[in-house]
PDB file of N, CA and C in Angstrom:
ATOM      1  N   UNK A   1       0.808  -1.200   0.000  1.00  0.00           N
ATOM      2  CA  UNK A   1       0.000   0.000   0.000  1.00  0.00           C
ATOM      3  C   UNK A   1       0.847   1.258   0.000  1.00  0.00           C
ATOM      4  N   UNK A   2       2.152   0.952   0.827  1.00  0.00           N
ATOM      5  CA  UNK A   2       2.657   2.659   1.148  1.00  0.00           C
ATOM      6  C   UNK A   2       3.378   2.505  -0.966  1.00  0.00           C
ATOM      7  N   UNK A   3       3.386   1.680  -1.940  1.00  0.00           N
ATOM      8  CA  UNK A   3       3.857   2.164  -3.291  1.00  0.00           C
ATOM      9  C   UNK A   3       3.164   3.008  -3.416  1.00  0.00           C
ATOM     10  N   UNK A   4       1.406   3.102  -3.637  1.00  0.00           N
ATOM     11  CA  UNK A   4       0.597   3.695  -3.588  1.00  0.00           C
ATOM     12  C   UNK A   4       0.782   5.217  -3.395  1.00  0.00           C
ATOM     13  N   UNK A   5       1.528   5.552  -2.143  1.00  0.00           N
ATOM     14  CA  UNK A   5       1.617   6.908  -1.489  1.00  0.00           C
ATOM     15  C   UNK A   5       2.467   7.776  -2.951  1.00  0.00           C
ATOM     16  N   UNK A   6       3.447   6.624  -3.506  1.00  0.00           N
ATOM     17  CA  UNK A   6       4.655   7.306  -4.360  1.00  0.00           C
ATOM     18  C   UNK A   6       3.583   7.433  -5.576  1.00  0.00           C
ATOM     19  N   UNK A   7       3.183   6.315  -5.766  1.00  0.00           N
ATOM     20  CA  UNK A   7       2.291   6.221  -7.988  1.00  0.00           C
ATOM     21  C   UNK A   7       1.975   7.122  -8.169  1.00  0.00           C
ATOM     22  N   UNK A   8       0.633   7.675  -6.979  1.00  0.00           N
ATOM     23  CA  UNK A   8      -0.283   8.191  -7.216  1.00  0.00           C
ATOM     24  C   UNK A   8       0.229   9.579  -7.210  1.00  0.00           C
ATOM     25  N   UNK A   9       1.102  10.109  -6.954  1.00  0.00           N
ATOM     26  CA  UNK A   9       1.702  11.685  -7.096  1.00  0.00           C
ATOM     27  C   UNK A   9       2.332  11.756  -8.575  1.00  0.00           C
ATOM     28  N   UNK A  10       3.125  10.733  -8.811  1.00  0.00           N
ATOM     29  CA  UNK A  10       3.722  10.424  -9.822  1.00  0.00           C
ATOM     30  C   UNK A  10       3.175  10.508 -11.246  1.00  0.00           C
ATOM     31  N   UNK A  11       1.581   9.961 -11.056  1.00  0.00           N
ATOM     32  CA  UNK A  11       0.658   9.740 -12.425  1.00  0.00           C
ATOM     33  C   UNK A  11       0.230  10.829 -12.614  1.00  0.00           C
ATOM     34  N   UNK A  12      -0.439  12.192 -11.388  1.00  0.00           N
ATOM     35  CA  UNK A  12      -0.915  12.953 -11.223  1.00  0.00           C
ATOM     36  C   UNK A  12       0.546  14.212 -11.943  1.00  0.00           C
ATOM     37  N   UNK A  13       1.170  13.970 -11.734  1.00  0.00           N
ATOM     38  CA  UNK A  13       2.370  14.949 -12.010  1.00  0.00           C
ATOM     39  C   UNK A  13       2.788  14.560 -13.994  1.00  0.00           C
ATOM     40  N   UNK A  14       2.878  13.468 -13.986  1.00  0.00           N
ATOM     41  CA  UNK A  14       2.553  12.564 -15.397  1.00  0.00           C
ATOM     42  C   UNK A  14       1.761  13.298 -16.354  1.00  0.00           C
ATOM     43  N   UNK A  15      -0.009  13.609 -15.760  1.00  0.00           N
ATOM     44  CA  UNK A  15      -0.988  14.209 -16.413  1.00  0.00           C
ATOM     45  C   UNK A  15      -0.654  15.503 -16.640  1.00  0.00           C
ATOM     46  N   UNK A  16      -0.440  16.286 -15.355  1.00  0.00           N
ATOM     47  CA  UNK A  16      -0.056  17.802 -15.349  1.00  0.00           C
ATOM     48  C   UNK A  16       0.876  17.858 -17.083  1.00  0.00           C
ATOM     49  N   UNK A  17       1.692  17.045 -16.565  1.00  0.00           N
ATOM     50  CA  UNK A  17       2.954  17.333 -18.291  1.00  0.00           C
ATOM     51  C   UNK A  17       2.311  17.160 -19.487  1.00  0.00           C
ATOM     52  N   UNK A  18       1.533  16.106 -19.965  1.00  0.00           N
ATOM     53  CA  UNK A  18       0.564  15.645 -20.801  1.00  0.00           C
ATOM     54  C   UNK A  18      -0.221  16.903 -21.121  1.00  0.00           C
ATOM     55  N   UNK A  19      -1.023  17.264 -20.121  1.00  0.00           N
ATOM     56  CA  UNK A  19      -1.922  18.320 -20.871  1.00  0.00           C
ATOM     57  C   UNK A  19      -1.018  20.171 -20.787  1.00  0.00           C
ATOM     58  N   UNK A  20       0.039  20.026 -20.376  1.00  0.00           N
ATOM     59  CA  UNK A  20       1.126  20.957 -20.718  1.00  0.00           C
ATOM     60  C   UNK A  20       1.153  21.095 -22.009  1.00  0.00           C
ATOM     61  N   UNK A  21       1.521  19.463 -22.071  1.00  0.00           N
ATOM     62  CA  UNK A  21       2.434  19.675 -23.878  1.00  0.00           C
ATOM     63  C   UNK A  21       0.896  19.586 -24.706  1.00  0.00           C
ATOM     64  N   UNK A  22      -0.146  18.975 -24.450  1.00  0.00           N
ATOM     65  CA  UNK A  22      -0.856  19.453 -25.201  1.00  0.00           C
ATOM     66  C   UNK A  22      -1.530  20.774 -26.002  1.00  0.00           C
ATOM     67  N   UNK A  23      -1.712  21.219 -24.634  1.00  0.00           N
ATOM     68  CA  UNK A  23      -2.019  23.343 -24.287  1.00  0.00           C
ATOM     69  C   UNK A  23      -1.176  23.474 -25.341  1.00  0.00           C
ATOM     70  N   UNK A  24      -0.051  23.455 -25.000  1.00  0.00           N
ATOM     71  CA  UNK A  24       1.285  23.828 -25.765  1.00  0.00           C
ATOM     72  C   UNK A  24       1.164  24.008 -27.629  1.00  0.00           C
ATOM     73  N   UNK A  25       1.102  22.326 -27.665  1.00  0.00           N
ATOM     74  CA  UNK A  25       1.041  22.531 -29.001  1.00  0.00           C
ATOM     75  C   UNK A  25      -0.184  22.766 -29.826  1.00  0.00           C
ATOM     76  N   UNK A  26      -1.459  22.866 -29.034  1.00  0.00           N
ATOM     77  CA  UNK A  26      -2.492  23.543 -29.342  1.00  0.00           C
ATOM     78  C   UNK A  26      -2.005  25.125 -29.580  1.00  0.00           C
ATOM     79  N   UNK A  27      -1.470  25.736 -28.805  1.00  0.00           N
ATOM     80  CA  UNK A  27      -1.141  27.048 -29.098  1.00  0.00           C
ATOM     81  C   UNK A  27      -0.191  27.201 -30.029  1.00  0.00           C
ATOM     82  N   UNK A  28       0.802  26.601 -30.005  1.00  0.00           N
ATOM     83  CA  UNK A  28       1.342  26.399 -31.961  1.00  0.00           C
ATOM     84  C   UNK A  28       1.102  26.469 -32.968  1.00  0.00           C
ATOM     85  N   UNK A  29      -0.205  25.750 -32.984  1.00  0.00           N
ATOM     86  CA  UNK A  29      -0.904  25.252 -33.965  1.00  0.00           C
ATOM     87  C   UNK A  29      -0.310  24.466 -34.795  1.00  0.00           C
ATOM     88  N   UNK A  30      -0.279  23.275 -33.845  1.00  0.00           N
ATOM     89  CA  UNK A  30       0.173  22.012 -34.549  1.00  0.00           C
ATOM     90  C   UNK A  30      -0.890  21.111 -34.925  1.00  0.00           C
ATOM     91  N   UNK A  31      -2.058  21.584 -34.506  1.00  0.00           N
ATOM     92  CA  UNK A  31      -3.460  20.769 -35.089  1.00  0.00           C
ATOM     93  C   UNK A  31      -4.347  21.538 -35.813  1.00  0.00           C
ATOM     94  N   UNK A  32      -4.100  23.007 -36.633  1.00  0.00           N
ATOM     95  CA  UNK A  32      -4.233  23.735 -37.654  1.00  0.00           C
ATOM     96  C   UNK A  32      -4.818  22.595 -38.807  1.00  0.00           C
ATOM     97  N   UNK A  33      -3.955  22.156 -39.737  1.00  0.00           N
ATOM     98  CA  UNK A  33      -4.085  21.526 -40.715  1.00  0.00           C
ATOM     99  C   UNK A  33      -3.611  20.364 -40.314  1.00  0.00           C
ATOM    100  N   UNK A  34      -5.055  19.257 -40.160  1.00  0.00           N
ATOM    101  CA  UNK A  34      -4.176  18.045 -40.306  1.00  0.00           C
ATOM    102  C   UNK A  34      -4.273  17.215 -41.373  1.00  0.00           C
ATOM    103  N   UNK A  35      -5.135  17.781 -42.253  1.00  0.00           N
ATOM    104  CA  UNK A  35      -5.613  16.843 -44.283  1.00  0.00           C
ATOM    105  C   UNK A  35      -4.228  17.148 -45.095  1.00  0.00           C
ATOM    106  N   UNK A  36      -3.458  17.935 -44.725  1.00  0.00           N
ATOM    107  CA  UNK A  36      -2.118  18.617 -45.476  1.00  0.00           C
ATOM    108  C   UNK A  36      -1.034  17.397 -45.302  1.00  0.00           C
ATOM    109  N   UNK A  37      -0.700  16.403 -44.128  1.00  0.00           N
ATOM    110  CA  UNK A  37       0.310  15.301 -44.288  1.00  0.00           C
ATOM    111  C   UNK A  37      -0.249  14.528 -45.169  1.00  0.00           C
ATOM    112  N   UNK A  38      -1.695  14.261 -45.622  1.00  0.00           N
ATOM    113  CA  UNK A  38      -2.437  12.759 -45.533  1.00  0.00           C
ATOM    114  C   UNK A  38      -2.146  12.812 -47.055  1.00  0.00           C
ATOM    115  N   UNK A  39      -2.375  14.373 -47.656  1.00  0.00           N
ATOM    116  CA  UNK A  39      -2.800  14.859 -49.067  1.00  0.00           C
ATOM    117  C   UNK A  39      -0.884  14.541 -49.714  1.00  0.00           C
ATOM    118  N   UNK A  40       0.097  15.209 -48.780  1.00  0.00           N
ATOM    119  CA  UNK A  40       1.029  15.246 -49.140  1.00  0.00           C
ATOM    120  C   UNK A  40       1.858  13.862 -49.914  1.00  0.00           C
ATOM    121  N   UNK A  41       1.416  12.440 -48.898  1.00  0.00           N
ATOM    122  CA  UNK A  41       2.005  11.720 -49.404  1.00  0.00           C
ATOM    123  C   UNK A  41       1.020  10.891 -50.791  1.00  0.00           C
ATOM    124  N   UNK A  42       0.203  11.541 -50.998  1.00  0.00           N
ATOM    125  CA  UNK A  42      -0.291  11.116 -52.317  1.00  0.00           C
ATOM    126  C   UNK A  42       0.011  12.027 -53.792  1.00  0.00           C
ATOM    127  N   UNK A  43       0.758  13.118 -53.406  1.00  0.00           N
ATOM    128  CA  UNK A  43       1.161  13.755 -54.473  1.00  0.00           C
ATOM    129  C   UNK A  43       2.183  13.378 -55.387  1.00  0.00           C
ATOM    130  N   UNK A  44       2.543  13.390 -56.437  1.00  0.00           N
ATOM    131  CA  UNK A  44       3.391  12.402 -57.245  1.00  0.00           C
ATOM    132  C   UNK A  44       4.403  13.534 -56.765  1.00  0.00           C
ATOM    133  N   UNK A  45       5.999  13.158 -56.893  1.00  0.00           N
ATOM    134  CA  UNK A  45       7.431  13.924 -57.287  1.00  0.00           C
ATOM    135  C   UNK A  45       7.388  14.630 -58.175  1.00  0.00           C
ATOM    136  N   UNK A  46       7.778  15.848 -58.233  1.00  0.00           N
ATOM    137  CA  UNK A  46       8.371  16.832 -59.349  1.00  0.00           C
ATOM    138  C   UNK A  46       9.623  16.369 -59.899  1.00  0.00           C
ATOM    139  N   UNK A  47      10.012  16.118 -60.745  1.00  0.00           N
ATOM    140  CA  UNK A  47      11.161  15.877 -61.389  1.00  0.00           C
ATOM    141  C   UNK A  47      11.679  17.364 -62.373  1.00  0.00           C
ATOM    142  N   UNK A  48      12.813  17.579 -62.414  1.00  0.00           N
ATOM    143  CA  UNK A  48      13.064  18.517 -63.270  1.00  0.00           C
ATOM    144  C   UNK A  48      12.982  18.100 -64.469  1.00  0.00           C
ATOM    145  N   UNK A  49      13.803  16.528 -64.613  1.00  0.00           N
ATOM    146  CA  UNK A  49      14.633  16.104 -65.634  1.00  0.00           C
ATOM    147  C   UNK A  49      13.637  14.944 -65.955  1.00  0.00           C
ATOM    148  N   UNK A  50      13.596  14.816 -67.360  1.00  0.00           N
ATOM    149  CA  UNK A  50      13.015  13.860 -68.136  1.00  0.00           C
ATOM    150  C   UNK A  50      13.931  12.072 -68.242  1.00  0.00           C
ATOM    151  N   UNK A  51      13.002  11.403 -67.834  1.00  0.00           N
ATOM    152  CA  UNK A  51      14.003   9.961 -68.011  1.00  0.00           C
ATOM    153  C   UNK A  51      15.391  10.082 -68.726  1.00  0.00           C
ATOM    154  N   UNK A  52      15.006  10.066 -69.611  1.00  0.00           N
ATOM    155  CA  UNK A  52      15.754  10.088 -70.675  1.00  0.00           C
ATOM    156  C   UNK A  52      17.253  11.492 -70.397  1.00  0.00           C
ATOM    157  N   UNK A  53      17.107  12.198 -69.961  1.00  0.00           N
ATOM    158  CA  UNK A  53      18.427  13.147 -69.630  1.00  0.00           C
ATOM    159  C   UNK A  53      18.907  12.817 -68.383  1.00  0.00           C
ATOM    160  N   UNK A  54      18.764  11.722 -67.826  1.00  0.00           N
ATOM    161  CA  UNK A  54      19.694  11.522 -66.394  1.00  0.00           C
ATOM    162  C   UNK A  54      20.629  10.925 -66.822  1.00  0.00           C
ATOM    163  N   UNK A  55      21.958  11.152 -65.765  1.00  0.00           N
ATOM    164  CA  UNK A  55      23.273  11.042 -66.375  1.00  0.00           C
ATOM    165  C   UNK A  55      23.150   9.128 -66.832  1.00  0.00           C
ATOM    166  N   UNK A  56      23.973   8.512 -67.061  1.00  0.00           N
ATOM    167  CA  UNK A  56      24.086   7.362 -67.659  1.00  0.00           C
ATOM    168  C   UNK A  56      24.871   6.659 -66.468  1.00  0.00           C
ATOM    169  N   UNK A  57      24.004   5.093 -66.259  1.00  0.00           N
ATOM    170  CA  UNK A  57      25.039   4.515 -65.119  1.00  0.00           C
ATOM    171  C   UNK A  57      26.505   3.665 -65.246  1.00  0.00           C
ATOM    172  N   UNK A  58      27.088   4.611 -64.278  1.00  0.00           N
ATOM    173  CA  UNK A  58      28.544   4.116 -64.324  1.00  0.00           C
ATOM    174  C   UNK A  58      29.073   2.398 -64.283  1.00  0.00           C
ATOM    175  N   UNK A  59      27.976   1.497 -64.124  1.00  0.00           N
ATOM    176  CA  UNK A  59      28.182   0.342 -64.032  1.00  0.00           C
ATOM    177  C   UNK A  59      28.457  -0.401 -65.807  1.00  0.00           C
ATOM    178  N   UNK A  60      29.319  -0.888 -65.443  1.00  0.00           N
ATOM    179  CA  UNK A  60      29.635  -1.983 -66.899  1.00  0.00           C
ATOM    180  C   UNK A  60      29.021  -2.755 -66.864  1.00  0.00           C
ATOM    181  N   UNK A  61      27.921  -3.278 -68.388  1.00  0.00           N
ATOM    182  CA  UNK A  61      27.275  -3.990 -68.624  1.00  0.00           C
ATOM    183  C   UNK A  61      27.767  -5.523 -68.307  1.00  0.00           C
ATOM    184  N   UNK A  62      26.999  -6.183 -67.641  1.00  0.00           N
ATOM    185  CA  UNK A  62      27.343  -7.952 -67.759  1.00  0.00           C
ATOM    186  C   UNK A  62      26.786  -8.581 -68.717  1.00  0.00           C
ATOM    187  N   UNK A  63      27.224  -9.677 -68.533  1.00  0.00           N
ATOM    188  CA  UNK A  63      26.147 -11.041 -69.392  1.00  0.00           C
ATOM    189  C   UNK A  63      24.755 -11.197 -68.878  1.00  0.00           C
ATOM    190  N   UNK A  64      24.274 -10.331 -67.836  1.00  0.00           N
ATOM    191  CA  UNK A  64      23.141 -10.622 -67.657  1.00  0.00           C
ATOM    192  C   UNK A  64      22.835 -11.726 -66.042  1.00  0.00           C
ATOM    193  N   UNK A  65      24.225 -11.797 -65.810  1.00  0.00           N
ATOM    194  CA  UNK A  65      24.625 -12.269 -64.134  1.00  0.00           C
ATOM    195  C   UNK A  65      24.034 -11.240 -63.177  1.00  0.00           C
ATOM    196  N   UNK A  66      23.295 -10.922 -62.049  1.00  0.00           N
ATOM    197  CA  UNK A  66      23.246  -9.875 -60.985  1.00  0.00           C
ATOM    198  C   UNK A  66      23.969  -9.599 -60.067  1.00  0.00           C
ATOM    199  N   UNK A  67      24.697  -8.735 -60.016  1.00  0.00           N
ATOM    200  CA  UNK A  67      25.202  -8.143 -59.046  1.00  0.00           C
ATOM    201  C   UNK A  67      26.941  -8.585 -59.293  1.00  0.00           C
ATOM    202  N   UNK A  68      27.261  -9.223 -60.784  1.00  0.00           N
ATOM    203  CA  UNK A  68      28.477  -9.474 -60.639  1.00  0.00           C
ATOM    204  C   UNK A  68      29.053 -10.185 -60.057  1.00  0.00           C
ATOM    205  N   UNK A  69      28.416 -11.082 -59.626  1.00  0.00           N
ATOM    206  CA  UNK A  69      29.163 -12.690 -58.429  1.00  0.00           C
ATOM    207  C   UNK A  69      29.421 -14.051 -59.320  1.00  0.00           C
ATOM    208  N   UNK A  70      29.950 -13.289 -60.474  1.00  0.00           N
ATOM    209  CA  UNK A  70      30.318 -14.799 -61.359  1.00  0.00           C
ATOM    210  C   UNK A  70      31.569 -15.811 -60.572  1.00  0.00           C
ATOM    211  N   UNK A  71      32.496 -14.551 -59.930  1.00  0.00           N
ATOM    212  CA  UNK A  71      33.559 -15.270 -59.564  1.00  0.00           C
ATOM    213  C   UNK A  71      33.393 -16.138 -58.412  1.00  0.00           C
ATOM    214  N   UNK A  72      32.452 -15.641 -57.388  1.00  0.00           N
ATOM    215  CA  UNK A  72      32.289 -15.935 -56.137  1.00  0.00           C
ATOM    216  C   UNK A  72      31.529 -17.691 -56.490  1.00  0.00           C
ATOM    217  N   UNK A  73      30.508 -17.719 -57.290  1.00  0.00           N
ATOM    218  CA  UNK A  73      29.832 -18.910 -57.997  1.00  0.00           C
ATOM    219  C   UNK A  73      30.698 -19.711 -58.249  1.00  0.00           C
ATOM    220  N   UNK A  74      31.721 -19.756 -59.158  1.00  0.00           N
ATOM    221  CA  UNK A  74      32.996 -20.101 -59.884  1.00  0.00           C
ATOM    222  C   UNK A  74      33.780 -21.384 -58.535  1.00  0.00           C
ATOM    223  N   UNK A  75      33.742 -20.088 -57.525  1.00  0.00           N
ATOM    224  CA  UNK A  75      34.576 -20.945 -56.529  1.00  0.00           C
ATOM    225  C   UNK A  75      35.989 -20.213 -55.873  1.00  0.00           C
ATOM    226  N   UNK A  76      35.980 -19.183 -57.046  1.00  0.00           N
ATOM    227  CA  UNK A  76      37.339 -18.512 -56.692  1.00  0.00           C
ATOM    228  C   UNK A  76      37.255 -17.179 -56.568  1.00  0.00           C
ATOM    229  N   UNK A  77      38.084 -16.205 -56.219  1.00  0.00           N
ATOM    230  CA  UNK A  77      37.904 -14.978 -56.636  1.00  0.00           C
ATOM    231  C   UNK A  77      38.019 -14.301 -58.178  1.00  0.00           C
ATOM    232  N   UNK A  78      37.610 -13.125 -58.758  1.00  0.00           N
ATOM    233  CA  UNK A  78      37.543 -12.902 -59.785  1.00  0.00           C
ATOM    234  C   UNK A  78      38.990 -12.039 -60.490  1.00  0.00           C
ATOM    235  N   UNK A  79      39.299 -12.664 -61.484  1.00  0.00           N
ATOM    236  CA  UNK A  79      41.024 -12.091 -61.817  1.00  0.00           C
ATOM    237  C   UNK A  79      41.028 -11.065 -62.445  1.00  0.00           C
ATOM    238  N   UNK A  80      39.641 -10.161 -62.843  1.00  0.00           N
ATOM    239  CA  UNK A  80      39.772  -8.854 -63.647  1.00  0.00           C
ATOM    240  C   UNK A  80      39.701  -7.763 -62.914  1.00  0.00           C
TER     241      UNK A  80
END
């Protein structure tokens, strides 16, 4: 029972902070607009650049292997 004496100040002091930071960010106005995140992630990317004008990738074409682990397959390391 005497935990009791400690919780119960503890939860009560708990709440006090809770509706602090709430007040708080009510007065911010952090709950102004809340349709503006929901809308945001459904908007497509702006791109400047058209497919076709991005630089070209620096990787050397294979045979069509992924990721280049012919050698590792092989058994050995690769000698080029």
């Amino acid at each position: 029972m005497n935990v009791l004496l400690f919780l119960i100040p503890v939860s009560l002091v708990l709440l006090l902070v809770a509706v602090w930071a709430f007040r708080w960010a009510v007065g911010k106005g952090q709950f102004e607009n809340l349709d503006a995140a929901a809308i945001d992630i459904l908007r497509d990317d702006s791109t400047d650049q058209a497919p076709d004008a991005l630089p070209p990738n620096d990787a050397p074409a294979g045979d069509g292997e992924a990721g280049g682990r012919r050698g590792l397959r092989e058994g050995g390391p690769r000698a080029d």
